[in-house]
PDB file of N, CA and C in Angstrom:
ATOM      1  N   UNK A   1      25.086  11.056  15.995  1.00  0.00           N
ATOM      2  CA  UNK A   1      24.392  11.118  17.273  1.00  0.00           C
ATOM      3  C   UNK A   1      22.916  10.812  17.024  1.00  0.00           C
ATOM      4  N   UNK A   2      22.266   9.629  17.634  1.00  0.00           N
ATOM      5  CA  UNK A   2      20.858   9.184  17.495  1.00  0.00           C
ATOM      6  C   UNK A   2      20.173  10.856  18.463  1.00  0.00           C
ATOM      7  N   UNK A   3      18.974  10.777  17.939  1.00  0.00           N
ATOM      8  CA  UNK A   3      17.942  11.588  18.286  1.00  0.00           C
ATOM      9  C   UNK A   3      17.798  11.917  19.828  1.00  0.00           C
ATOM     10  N   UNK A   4      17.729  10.192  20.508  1.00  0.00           N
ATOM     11  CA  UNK A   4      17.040  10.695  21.739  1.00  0.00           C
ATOM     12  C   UNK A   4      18.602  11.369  22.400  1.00  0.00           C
ATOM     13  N   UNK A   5      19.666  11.168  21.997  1.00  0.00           N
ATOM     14  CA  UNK A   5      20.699  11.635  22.739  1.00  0.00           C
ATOM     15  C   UNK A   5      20.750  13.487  22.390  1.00  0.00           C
ATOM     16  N   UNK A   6      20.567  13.611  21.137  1.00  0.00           N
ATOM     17  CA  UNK A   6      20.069  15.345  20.883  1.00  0.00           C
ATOM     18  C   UNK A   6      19.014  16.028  21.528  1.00  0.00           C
ATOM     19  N   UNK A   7      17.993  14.818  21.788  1.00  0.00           N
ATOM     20  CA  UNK A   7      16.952  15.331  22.822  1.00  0.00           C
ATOM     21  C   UNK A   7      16.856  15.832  24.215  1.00  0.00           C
ATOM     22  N   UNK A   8      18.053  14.720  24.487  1.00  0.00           N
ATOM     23  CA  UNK A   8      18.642  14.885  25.895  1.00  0.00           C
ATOM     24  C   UNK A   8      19.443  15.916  26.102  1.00  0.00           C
ATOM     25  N   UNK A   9      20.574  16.635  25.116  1.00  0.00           N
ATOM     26  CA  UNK A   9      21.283  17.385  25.377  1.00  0.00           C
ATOM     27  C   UNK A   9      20.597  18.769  25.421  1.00  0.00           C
ATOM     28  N   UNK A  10      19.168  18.718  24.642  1.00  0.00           N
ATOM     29  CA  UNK A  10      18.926  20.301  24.444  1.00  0.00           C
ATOM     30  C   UNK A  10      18.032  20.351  25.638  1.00  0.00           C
ATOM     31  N   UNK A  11      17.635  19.003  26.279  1.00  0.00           N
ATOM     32  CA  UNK A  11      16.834  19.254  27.759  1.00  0.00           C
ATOM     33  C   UNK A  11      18.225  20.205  28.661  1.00  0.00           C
ATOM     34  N   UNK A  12      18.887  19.214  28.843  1.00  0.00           N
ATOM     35  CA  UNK A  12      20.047  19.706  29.929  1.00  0.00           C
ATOM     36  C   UNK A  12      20.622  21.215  29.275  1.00  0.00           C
ATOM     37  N   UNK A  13      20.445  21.899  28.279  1.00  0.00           N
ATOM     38  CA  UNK A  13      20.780  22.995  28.481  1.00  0.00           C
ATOM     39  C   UNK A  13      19.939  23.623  28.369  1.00  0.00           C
ATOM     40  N   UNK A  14      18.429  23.715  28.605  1.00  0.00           N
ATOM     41  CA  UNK A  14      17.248  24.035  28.658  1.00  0.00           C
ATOM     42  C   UNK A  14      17.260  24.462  30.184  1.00  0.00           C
ATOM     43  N   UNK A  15      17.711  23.557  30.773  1.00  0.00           N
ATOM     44  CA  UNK A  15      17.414  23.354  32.480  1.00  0.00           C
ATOM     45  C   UNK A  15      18.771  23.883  33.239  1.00  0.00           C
ATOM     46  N   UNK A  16      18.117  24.890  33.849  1.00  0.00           N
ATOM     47  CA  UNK A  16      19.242  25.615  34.853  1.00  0.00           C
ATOM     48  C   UNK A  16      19.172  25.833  36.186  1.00  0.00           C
ATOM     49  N   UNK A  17      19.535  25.190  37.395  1.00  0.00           N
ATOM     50  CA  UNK A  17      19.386  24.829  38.357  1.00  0.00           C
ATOM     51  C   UNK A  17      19.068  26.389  39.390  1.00  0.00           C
ATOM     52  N   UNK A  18      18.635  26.000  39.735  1.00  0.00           N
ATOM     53  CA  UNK A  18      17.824  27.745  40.152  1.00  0.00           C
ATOM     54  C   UNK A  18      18.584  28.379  41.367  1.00  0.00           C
ATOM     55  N   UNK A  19      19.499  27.432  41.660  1.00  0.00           N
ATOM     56  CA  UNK A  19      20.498  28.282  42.783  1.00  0.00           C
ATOM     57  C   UNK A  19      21.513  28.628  41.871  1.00  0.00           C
ATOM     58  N   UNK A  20      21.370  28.778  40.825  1.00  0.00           N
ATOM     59  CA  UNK A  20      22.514  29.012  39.615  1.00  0.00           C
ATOM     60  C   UNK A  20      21.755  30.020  38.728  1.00  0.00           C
ATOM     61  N   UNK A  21      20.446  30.111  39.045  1.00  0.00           N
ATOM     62  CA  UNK A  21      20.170  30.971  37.684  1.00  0.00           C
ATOM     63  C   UNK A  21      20.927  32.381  37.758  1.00  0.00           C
ATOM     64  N   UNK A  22      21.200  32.809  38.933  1.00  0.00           N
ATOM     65  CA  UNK A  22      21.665  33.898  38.513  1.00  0.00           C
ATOM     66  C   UNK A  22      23.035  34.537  37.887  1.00  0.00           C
ATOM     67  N   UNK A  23      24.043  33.280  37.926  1.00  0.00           N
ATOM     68  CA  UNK A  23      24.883  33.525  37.224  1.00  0.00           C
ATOM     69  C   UNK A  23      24.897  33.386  35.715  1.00  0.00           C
ATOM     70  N   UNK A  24      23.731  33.365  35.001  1.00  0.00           N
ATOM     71  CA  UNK A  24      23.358  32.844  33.613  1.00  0.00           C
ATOM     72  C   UNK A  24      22.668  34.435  33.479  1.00  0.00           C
ATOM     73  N   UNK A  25      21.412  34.898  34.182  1.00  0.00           N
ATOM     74  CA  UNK A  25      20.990  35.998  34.041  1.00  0.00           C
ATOM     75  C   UNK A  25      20.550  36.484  34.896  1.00  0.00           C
ATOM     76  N   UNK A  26      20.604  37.659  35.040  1.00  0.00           N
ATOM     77  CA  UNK A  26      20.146  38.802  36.071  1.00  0.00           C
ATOM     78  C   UNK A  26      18.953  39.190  36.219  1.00  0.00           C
ATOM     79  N   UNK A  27      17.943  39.087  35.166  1.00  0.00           N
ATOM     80  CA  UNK A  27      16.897  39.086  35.802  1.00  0.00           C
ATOM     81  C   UNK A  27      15.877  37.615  35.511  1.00  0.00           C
ATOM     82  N   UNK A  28      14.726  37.514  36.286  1.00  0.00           N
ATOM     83  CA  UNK A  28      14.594  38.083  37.331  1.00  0.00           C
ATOM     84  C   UNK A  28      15.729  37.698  38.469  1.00  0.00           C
ATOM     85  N   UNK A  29      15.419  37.766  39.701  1.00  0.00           N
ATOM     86  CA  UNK A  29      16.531  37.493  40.410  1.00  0.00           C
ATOM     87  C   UNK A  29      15.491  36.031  41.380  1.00  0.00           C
ATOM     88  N   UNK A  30      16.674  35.316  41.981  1.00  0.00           N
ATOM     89  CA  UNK A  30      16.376  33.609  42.333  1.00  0.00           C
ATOM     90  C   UNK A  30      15.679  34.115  42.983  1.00  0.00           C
ATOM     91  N   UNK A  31      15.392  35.054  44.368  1.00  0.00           N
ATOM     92  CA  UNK A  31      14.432  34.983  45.425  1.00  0.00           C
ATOM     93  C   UNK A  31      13.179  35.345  44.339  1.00  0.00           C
ATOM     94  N   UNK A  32      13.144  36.170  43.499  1.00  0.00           N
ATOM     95  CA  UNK A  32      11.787  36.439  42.688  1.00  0.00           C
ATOM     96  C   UNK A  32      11.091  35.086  42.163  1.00  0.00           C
ATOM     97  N   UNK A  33      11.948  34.528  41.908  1.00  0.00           N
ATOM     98  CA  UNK A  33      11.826  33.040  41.487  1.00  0.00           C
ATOM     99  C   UNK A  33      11.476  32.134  42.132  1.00  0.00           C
ATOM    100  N   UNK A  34      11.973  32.130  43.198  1.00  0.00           N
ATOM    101  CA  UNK A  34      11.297  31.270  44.618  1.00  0.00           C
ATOM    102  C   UNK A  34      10.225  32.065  44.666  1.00  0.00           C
ATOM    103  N   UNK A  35       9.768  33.395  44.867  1.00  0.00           N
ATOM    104  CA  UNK A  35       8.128  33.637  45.337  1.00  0.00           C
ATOM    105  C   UNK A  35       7.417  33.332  44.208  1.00  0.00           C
ATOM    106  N   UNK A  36       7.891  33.085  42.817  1.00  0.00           N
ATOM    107  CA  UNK A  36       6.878  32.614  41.639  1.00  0.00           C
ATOM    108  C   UNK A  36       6.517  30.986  41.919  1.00  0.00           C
ATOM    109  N   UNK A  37       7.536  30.394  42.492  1.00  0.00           N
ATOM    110  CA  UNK A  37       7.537  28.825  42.196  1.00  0.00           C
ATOM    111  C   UNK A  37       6.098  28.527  43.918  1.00  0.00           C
ATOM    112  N   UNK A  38       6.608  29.771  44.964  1.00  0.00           N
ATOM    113  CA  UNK A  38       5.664  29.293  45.823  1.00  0.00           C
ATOM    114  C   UNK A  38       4.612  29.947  45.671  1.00  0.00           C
ATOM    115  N   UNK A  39       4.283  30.530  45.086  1.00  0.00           N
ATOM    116  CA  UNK A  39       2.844  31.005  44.665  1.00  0.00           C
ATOM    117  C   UNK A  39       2.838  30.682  43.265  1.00  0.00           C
ATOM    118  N   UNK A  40       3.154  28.939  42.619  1.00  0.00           N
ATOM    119  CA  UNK A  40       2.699  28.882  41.145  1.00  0.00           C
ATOM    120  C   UNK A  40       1.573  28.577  40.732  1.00  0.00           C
ATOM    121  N   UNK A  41       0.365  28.585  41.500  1.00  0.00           N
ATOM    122  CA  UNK A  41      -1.213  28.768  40.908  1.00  0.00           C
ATOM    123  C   UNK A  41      -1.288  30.377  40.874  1.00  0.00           C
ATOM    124  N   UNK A  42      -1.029  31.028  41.620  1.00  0.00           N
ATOM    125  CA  UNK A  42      -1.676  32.544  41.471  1.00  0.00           C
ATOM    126  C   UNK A  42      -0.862  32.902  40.160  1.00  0.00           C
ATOM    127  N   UNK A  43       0.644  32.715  39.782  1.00  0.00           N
ATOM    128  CA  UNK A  43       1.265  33.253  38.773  1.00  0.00           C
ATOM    129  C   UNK A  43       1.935  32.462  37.595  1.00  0.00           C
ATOM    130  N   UNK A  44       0.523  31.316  37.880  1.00  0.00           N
ATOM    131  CA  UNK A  44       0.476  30.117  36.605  1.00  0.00           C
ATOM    132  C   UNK A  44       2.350  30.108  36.235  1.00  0.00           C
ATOM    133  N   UNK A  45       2.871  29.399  37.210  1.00  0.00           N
ATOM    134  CA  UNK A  45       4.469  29.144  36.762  1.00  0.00           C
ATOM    135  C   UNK A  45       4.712  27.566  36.968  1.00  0.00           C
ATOM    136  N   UNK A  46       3.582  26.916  36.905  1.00  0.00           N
ATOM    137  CA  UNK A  46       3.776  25.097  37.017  1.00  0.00           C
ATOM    138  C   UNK A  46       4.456  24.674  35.983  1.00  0.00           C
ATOM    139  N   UNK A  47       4.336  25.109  34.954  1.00  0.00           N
ATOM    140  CA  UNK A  47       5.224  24.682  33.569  1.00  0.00           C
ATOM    141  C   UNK A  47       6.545  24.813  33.630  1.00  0.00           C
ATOM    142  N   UNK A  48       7.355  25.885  33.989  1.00  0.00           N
ATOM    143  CA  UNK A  48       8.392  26.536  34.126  1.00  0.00           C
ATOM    144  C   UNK A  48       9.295  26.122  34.982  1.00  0.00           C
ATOM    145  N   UNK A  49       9.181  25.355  35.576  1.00  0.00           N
ATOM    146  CA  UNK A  49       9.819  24.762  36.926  1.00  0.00           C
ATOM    147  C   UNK A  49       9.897  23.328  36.706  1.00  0.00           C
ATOM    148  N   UNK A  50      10.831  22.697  36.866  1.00  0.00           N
ATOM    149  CA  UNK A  50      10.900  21.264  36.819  1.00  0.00           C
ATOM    150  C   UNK A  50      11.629  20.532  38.406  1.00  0.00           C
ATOM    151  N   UNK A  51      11.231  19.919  39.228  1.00  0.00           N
ATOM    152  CA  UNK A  51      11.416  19.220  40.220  1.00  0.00           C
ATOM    153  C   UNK A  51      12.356  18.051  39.819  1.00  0.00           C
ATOM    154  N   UNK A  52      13.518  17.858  40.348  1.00  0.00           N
ATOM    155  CA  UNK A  52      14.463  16.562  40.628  1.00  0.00           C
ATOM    156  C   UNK A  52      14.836  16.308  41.781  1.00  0.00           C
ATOM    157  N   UNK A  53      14.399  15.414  42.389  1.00  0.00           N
ATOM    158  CA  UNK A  53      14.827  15.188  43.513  1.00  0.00           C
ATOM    159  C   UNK A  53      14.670  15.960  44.374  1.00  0.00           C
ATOM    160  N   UNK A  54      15.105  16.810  45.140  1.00  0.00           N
ATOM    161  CA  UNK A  54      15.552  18.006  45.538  1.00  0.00           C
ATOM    162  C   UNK A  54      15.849  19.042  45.353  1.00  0.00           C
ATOM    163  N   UNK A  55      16.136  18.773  44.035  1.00  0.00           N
ATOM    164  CA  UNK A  55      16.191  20.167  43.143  1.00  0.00           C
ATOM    165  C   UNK A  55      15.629  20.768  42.405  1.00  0.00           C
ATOM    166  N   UNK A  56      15.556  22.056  41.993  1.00  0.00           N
ATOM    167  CA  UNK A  56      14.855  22.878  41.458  1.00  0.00           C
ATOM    168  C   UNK A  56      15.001  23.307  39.899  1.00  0.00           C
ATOM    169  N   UNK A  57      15.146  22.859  38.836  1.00  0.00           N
ATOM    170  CA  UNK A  57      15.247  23.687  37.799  1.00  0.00           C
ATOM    171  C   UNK A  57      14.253  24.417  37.243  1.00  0.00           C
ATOM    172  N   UNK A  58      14.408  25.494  36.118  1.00  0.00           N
ATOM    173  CA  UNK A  58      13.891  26.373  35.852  1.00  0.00           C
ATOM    174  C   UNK A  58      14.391  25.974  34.090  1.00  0.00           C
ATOM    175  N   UNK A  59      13.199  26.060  33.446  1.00  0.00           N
ATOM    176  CA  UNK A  59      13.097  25.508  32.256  1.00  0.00           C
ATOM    177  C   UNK A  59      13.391  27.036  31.469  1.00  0.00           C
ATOM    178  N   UNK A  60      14.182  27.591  30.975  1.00  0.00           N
ATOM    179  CA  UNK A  60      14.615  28.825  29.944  1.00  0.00           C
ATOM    180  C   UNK A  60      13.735  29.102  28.849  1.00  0.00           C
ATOM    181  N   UNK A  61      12.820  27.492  27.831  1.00  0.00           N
ATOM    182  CA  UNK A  61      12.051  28.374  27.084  1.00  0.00           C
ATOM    183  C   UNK A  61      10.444  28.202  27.445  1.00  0.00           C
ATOM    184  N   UNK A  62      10.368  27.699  28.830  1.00  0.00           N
ATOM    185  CA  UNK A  62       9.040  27.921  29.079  1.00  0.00           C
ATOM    186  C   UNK A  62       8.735  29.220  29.946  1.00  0.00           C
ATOM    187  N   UNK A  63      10.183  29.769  30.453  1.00  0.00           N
ATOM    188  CA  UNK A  63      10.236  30.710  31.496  1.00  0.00           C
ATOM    189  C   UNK A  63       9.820  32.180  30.084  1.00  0.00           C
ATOM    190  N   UNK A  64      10.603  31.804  28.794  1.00  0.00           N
ATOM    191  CA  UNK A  64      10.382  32.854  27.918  1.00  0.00           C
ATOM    192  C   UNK A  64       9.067  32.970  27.772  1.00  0.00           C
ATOM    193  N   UNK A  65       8.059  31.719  27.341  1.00  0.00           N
ATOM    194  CA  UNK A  65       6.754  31.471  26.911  1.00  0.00           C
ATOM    195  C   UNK A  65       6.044  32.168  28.639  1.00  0.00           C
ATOM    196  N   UNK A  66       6.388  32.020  29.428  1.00  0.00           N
ATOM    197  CA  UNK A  66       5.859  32.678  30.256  1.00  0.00           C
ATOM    198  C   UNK A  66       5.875  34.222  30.503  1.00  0.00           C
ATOM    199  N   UNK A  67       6.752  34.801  29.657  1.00  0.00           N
ATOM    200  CA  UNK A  67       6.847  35.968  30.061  1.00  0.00           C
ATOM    201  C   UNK A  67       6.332  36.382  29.173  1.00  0.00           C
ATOM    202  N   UNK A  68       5.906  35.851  27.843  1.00  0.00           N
ATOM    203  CA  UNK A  68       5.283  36.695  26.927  1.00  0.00           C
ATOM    204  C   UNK A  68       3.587  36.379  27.304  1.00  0.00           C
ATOM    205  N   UNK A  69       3.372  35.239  27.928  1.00  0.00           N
ATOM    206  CA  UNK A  69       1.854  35.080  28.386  1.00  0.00           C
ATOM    207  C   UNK A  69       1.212  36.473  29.089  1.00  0.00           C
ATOM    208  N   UNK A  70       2.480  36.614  30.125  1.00  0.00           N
ATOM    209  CA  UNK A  70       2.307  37.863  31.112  1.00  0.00           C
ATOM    210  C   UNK A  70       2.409  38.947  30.991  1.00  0.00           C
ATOM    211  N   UNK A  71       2.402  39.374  29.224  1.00  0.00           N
ATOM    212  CA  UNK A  71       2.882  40.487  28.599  1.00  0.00           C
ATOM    213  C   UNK A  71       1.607  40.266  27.929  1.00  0.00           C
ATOM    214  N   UNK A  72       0.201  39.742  28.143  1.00  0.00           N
ATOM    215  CA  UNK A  72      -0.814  39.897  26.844  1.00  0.00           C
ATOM    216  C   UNK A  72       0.070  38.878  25.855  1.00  0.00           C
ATOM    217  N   UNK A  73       0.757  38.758  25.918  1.00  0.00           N
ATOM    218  CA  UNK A  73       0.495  37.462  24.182  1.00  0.00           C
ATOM    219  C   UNK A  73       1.381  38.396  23.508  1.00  0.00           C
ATOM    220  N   UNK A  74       1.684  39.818  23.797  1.00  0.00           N
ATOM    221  CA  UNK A  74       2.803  40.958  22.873  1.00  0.00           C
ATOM    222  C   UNK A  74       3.889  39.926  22.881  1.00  0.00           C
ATOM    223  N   UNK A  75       4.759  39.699  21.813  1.00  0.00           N
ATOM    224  CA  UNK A  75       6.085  39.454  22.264  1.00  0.00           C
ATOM    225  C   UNK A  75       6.953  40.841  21.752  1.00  0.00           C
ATOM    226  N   UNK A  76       6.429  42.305  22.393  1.00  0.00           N
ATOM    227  CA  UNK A  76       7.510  43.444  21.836  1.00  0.00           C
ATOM    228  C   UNK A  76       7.949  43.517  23.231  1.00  0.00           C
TER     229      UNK A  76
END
C-alpha cells in the first residue's frame, strides 16, 4: 500500500461524522458539540471540526489536543 493511500485511510478514521459521534462516544454529547462548533472563536474549536459539503466531521485527535489545551496543557 503506497503512502498517500495510508494517509487517506488514517484521515477517514480520524473523521467521525458528528450526527454519529455519539455512537462512537458518550461524551461529550453532539448537541455539546454543536454549541462548541457555533461558538468556535469563544472555545477556539476551528481545528477540530472539518466541513464537507454539508457535513460536519469532528476530527478525534484534534478533539483530544483540544481537550488537553482546555485542561492547562495537564494531560492527567
Amino acid at each position: 500500500m503506497n503512502d498517500k493511500i495510508k494517509n487517506l485511510n488514517f484521515i477517514m478514521e480520524d473523521l467521525i461524522p458528528l450526527s454519529k459521534y455519539g455512537e462512537y462516544y458518550d461524551f461529550p454529547s453532539v448537541g455539546a458539540l454543536r454549541q462548541y462548533i457555533f461558538h468556535e472563536k469563544k472555545y477556539h474549536f476551528q481545528n477540530v471540526y472539518k466541513k464537507v459539503g454539508n457535513r460536519i466531521y469532528i476530527s478525534i485527535s484534534e478533539f483530544n489536543k483540544w481537550v488537553i489545551e482546555q485542561n492547562g496543557g495537564n494531560n492527567d
